[in-house]
PDB file of N, CA and C in Angstrom:
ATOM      1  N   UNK A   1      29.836 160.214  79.139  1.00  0.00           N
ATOM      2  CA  UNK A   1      28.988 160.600  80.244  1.00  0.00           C
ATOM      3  C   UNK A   1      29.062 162.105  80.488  1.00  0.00           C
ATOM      4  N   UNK A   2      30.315 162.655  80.310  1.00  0.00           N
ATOM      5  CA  UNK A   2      30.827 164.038  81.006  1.00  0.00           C
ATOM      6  C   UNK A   2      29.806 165.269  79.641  1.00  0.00           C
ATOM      7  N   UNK A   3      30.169 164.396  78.553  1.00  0.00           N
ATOM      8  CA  UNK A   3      29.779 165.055  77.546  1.00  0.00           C
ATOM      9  C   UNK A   3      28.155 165.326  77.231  1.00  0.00           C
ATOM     10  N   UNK A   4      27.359 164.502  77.566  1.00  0.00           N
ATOM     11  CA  UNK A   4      25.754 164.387  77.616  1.00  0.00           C
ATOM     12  C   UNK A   4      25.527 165.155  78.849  1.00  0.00           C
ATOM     13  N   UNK A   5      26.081 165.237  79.614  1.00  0.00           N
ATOM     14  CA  UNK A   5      25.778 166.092  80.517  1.00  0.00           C
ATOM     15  C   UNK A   5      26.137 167.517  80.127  1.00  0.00           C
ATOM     16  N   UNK A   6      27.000 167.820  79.410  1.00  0.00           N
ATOM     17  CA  UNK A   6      27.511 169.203  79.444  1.00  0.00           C
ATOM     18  C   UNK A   6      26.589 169.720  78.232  1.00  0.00           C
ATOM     19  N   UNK A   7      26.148 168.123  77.429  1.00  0.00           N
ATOM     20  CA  UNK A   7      25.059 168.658  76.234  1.00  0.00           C
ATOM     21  C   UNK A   7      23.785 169.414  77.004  1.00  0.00           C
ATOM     22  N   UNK A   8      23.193 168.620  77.892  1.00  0.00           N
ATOM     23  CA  UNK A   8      22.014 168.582  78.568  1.00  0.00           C
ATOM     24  C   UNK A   8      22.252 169.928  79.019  1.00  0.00           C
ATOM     25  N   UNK A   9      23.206 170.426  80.035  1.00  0.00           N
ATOM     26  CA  UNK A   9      22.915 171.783  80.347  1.00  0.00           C
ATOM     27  C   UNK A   9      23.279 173.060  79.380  1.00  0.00           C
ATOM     28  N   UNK A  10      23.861 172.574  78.486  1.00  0.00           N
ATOM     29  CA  UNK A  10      23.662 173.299  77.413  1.00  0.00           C
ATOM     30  C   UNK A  10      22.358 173.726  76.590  1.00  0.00           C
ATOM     31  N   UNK A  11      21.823 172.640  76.495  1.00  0.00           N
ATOM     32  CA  UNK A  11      20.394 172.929  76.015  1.00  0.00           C
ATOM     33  C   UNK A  11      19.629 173.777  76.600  1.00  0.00           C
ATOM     34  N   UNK A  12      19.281 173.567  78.120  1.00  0.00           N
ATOM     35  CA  UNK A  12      18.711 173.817  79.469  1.00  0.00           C
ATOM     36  C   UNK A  12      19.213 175.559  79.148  1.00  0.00           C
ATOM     37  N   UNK A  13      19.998 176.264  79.310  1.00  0.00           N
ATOM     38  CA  UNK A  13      20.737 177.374  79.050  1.00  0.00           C
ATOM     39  C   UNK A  13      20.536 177.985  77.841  1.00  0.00           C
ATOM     40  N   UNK A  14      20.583 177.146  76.624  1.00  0.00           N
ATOM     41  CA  UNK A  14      19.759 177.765  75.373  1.00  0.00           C
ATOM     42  C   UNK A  14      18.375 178.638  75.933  1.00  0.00           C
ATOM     43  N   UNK A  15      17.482 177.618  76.410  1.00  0.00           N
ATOM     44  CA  UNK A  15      16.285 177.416  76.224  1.00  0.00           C
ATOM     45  C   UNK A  15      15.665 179.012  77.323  1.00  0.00           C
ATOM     46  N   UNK A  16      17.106 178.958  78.751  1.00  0.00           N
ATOM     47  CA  UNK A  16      16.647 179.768  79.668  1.00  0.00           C
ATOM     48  C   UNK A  16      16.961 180.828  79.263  1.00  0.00           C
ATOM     49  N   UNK A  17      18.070 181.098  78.452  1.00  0.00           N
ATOM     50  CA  UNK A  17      18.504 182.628  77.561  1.00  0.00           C
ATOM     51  C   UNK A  17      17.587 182.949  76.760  1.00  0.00           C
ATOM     52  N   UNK A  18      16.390 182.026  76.115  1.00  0.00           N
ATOM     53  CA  UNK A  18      15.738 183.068  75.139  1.00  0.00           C
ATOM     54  C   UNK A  18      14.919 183.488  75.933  1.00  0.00           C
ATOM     55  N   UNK A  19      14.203 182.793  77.256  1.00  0.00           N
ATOM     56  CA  UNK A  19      13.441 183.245  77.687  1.00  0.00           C
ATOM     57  C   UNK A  19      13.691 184.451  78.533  1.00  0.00           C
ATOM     58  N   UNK A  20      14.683 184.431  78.795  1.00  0.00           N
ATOM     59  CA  UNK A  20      15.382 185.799  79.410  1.00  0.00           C
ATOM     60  C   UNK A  20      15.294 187.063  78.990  1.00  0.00           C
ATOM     61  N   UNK A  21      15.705 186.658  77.173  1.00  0.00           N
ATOM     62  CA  UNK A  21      15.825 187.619  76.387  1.00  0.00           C
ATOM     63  C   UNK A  21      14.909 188.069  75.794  1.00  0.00           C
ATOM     64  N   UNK A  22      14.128 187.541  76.080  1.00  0.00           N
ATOM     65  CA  UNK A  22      12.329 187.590  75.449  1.00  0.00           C
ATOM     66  C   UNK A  22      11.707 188.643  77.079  1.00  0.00           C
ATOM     67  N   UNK A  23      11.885 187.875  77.683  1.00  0.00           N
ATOM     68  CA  UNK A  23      11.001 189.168  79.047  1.00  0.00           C
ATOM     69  C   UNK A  23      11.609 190.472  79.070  1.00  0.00           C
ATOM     70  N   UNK A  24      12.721 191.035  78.564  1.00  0.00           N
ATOM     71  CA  UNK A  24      13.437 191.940  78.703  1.00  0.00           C
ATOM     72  C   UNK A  24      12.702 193.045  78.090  1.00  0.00           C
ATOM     73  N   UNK A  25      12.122 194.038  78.307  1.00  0.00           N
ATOM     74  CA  UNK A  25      11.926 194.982  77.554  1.00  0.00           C
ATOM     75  C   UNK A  25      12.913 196.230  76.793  1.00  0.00           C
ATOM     76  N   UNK A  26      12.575 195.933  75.969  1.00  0.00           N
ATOM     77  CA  UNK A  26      12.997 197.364  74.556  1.00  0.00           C
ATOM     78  C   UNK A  26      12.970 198.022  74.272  1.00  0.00           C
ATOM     79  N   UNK A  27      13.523 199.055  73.238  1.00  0.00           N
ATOM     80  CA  UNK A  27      12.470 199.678  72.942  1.00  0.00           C
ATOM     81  C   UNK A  27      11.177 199.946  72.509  1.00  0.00           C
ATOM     82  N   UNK A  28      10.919 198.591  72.233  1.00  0.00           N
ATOM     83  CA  UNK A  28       9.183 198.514  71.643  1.00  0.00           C
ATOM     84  C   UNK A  28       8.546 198.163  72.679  1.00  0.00           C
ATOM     85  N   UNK A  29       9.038 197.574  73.849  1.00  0.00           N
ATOM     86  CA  UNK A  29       8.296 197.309  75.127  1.00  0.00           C
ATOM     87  C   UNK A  29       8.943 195.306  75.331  1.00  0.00           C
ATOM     88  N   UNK A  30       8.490 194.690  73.806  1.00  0.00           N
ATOM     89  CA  UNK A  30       9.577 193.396  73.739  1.00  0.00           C
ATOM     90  C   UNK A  30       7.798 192.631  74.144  1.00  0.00           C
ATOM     91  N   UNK A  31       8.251 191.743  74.768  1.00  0.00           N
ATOM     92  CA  UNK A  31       7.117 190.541  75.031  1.00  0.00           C
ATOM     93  C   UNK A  31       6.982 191.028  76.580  1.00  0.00           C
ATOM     94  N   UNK A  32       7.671 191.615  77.417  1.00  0.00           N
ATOM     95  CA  UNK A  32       7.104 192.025  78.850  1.00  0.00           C
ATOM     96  C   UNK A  32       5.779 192.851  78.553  1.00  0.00           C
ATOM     97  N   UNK A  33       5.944 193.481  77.633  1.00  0.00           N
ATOM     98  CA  UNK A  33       4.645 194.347  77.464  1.00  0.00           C
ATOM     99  C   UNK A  33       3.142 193.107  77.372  1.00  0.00           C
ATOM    100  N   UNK A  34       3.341 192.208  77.324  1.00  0.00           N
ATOM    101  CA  UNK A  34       2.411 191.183  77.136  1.00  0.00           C
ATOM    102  C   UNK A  34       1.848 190.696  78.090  1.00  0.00           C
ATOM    103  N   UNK A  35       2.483 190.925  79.871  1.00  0.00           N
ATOM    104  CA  UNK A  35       2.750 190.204  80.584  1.00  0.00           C
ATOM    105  C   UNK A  35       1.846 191.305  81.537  1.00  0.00           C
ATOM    106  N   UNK A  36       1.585 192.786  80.954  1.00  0.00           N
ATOM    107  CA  UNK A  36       0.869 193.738  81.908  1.00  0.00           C
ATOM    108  C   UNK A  36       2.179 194.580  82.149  1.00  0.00           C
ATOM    109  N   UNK A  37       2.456 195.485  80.922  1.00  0.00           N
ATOM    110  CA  UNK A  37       3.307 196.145  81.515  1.00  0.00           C
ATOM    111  C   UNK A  37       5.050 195.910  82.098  1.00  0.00           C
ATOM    112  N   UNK A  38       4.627 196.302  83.701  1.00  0.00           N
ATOM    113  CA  UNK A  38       5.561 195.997  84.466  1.00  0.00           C
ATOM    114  C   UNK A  38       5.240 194.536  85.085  1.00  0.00           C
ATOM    115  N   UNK A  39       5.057 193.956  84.789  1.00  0.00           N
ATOM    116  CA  UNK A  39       4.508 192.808  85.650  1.00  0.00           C
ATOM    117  C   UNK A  39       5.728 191.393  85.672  1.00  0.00           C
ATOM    118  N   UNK A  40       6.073 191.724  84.402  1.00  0.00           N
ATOM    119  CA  UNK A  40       7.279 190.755  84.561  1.00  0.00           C
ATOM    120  C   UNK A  40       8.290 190.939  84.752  1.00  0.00           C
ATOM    121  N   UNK A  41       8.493 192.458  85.561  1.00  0.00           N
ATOM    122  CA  UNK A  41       9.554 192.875  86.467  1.00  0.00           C
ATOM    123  C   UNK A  41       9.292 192.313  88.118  1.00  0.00           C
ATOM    124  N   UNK A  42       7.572 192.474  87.966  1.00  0.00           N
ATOM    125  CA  UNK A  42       7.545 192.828  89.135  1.00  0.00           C
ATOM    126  C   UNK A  42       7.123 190.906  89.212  1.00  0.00           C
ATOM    127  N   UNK A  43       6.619 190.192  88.980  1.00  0.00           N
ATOM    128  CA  UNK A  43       6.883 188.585  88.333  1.00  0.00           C
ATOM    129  C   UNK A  43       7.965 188.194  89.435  1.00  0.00           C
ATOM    130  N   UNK A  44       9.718 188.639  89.401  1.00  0.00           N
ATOM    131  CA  UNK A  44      10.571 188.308  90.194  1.00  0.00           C
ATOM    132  C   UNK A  44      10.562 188.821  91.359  1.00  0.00           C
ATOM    133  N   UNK A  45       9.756 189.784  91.790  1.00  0.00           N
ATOM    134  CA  UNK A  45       9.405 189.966  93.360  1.00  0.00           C
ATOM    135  C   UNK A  45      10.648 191.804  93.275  1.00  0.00           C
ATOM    136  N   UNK A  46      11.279 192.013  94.356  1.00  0.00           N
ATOM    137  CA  UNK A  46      11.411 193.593  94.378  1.00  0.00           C
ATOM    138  C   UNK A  46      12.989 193.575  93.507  1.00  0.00           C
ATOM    139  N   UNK A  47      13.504 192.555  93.051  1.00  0.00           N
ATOM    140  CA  UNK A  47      15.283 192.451  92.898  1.00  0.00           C
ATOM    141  C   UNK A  47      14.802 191.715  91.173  1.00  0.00           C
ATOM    142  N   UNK A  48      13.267 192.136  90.793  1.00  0.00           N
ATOM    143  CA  UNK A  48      13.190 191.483  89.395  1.00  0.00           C
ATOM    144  C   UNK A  48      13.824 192.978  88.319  1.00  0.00           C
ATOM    145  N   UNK A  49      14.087 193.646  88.302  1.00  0.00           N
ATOM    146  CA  UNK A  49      15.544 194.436  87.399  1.00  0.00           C
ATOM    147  C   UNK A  49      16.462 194.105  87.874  1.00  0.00           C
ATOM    148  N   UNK A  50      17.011 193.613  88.954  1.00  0.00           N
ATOM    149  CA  UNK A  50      18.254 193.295  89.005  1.00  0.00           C
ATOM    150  C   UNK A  50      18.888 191.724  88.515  1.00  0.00           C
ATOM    151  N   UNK A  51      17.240 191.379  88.511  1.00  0.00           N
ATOM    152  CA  UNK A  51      17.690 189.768  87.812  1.00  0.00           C
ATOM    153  C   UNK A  51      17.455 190.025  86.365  1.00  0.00           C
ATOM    154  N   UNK A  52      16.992 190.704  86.074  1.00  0.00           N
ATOM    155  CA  UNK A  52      16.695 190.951  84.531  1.00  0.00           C
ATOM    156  C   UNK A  52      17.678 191.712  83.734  1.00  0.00           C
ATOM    157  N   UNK A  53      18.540 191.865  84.220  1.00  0.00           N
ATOM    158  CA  UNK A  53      19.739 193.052  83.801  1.00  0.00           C
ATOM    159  C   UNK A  53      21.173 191.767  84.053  1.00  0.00           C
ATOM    160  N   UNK A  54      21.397 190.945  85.524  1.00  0.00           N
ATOM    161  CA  UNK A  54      21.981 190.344  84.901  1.00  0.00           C
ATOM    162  C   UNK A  54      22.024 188.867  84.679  1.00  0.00           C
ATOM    163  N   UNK A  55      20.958 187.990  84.639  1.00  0.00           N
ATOM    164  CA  UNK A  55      20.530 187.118  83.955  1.00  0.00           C
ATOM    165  C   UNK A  55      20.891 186.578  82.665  1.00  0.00           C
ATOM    166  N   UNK A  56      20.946 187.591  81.521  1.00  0.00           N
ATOM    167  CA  UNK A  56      21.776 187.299  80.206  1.00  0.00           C
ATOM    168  C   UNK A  56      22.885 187.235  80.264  1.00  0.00           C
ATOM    169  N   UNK A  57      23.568 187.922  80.986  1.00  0.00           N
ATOM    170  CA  UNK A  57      25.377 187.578  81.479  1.00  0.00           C
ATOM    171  C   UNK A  57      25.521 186.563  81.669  1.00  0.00           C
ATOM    172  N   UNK A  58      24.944 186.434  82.799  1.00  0.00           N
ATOM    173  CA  UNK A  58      25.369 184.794  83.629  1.00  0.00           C
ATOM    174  C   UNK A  58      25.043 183.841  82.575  1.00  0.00           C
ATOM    175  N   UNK A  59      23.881 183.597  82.062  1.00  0.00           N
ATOM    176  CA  UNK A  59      23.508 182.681  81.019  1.00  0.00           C
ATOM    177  C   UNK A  59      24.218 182.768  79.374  1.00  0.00           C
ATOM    178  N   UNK A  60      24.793 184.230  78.933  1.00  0.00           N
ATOM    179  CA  UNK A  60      25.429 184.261  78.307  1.00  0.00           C
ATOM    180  C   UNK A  60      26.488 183.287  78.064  1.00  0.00           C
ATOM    181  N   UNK A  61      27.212 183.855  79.228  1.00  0.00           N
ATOM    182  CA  UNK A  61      28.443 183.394  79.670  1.00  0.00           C
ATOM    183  C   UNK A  61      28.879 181.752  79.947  1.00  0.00           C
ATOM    184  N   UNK A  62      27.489 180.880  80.330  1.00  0.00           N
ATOM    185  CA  UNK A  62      27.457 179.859  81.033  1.00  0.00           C
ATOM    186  C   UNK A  62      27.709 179.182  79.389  1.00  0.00           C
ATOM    187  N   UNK A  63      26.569 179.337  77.922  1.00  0.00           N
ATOM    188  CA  UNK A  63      26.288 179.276  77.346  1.00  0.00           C
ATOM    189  C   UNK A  63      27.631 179.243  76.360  1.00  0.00           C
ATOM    190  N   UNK A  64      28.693 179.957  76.240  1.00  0.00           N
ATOM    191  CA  UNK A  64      29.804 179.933  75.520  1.00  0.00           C
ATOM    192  C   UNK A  64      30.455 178.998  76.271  1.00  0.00           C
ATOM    193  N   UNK A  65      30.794 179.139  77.545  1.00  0.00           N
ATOM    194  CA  UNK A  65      31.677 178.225  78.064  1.00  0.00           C
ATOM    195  C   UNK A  65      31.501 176.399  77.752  1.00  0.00           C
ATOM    196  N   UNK A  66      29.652 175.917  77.676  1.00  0.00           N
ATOM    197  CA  UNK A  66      29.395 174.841  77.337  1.00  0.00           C
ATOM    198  C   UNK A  66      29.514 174.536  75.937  1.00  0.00           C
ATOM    199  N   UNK A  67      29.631 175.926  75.170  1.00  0.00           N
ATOM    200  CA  UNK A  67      29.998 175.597  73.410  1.00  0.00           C
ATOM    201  C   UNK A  67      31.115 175.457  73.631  1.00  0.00           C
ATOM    202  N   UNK A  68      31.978 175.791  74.233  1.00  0.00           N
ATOM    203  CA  UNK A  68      33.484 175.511  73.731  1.00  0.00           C
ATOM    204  C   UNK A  68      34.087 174.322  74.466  1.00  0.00           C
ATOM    205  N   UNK A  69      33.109 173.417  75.864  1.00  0.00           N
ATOM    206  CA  UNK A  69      33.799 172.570  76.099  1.00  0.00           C
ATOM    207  C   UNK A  69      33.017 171.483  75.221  1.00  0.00           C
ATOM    208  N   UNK A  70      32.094 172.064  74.726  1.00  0.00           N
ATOM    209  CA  UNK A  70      31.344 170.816  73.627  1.00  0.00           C
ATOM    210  C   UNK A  70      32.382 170.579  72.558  1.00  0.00           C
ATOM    211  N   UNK A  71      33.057 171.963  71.884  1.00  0.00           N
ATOM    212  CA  UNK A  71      33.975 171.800  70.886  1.00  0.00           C
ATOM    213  C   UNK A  71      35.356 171.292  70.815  1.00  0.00           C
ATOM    214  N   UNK A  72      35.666 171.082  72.320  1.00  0.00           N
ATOM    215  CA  UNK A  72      36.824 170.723  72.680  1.00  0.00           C
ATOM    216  C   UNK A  72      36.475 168.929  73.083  1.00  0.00           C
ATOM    217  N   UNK A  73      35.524 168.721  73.297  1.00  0.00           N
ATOM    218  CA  UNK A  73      35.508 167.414  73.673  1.00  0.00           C
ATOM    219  C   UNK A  73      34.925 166.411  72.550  1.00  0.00           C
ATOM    220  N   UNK A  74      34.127 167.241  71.507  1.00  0.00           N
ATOM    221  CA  UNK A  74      34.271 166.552  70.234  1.00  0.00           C
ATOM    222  C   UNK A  74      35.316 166.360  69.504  1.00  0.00           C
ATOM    223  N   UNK A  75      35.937 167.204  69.609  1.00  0.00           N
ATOM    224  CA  UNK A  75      37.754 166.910  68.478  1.00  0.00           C
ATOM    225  C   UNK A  75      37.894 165.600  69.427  1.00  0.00           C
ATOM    226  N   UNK A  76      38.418 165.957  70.885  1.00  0.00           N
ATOM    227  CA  UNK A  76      39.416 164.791  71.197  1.00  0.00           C
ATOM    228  C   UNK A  76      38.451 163.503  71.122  1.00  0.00           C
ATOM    229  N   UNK A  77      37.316 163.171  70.916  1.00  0.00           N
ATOM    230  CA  UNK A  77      36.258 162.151  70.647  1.00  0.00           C
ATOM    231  C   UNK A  77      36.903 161.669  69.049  1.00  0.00           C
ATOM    232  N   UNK A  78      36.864 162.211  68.612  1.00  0.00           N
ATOM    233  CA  UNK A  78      37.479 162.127  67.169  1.00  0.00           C
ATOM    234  C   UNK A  78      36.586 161.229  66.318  1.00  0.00           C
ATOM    235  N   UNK A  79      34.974 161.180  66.533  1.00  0.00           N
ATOM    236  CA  UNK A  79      34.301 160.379  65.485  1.00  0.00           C
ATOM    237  C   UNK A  79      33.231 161.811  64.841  1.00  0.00           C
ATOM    238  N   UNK A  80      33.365 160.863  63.919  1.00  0.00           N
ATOM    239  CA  UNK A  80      32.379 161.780  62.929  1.00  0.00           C
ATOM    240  C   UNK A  80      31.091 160.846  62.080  1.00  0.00           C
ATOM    241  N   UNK A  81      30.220 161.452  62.812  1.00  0.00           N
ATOM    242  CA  UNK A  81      28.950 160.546  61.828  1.00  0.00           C
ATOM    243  C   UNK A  81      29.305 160.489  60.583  1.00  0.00           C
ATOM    244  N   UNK A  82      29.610 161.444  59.992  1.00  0.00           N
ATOM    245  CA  UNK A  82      29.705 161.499  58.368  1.00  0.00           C
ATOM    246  C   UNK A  82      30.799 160.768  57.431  1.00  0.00           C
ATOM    247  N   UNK A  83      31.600 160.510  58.599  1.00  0.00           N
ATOM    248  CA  UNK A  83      33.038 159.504  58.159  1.00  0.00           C
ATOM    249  C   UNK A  83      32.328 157.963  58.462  1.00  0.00           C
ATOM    250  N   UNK A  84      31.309 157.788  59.644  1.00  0.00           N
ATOM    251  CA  UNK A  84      31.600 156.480  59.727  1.00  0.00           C
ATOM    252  C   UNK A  84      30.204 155.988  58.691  1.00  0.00           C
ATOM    253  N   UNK A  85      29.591 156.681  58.422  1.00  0.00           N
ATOM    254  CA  UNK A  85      28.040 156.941  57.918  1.00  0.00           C
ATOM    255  C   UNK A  85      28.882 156.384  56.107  1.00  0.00           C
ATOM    256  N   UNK A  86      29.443 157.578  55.629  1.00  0.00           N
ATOM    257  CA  UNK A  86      30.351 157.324  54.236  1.00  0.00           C
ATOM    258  C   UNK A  86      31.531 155.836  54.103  1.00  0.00           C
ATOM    259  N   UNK A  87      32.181 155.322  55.032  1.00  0.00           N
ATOM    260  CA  UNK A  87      32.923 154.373  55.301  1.00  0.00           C
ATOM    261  C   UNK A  87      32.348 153.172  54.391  1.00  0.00           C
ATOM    262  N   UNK A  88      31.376 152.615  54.844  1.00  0.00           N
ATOM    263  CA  UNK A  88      30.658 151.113  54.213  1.00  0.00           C
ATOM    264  C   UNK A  88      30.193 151.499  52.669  1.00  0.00           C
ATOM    265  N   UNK A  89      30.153 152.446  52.103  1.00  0.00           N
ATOM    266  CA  UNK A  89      29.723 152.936  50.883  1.00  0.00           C
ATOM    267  C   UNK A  89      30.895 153.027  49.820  1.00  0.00           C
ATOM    268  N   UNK A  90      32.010 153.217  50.184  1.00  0.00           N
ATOM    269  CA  UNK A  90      33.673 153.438  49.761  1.00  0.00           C
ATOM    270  C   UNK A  90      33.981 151.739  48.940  1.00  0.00           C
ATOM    271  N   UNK A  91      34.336 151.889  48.184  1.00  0.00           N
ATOM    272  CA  UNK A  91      34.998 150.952  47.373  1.00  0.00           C
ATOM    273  C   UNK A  91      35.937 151.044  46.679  1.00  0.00           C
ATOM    274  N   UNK A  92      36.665 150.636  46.710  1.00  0.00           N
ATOM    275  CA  UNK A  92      38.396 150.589  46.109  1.00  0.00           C
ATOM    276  C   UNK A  92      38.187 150.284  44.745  1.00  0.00           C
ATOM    277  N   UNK A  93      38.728 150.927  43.734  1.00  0.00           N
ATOM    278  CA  UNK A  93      38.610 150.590  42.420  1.00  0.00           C
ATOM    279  C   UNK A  93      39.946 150.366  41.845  1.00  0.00           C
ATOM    280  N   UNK A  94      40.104 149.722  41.109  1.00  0.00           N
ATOM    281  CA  UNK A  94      41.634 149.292  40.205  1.00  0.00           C
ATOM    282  C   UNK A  94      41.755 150.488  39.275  1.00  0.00           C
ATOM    283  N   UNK A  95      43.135 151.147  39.405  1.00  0.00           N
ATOM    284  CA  UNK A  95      43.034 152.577  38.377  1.00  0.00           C
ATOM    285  C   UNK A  95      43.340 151.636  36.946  1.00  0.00           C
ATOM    286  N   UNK A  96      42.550 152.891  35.932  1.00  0.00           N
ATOM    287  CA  UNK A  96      42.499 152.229  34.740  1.00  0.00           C
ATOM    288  C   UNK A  96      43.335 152.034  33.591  1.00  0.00           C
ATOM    289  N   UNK A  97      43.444 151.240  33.000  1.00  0.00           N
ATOM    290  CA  UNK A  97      44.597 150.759  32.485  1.00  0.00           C
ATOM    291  C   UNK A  97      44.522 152.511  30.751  1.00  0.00           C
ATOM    292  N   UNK A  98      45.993 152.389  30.924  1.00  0.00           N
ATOM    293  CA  UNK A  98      46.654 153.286  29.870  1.00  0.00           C
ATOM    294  C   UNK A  98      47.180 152.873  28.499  1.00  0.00           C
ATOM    295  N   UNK A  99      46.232 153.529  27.686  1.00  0.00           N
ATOM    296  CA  UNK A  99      46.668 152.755  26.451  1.00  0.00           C
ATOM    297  C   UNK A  99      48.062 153.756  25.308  1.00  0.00           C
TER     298      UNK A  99
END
């Protein structure tokens, strides 16, 4: 349960970091330039550079923390598709006789 959830906002956080990282302008201007300029500064109302500056932090940050409790809660899960997937395919063979 703990784990589908921590998937779910993991995803959710993928999805809000690119878009983050996509409105940000660049040096080429980035995809805000698409938006009219300043517009997707001005989009977040008078505090939209201050959400745009630190927005990737927070989501950065949120974003490692859900990879590493994903990685920590898969070990102690301890299944592996690929073990139980390979399992029924395995057959024991008699080693062969030495002449």
């Amino acid at each position: 349960m703990l784990y589908s959830l921590i998937l779910i906002v993991h995803v959710f956080v993928s999805f809000v970091l690119i878009a983050v990282i996509l409105l940000q302008a660049g040096r080429g201007g980035g995809l805000s330039d698409s938006f009219g300029g300043g517009a997707a500064q001005s989009m977040f109302g008078t505090r939209g550079a201050l959400y745009l500056t630190r927005a990737p932090t927070v989501c950065a940050t949120v974003f490692m923390l859900t990879s590493l409790s994903l990685a920590v809660s898969s070990v102690q899960r301890g299944r592996s598709l690929m073990e139980h997937a390979a399992a029924p395919h395995k057959q024991e063979t008699a080693p062969a006789e030495k002449r």
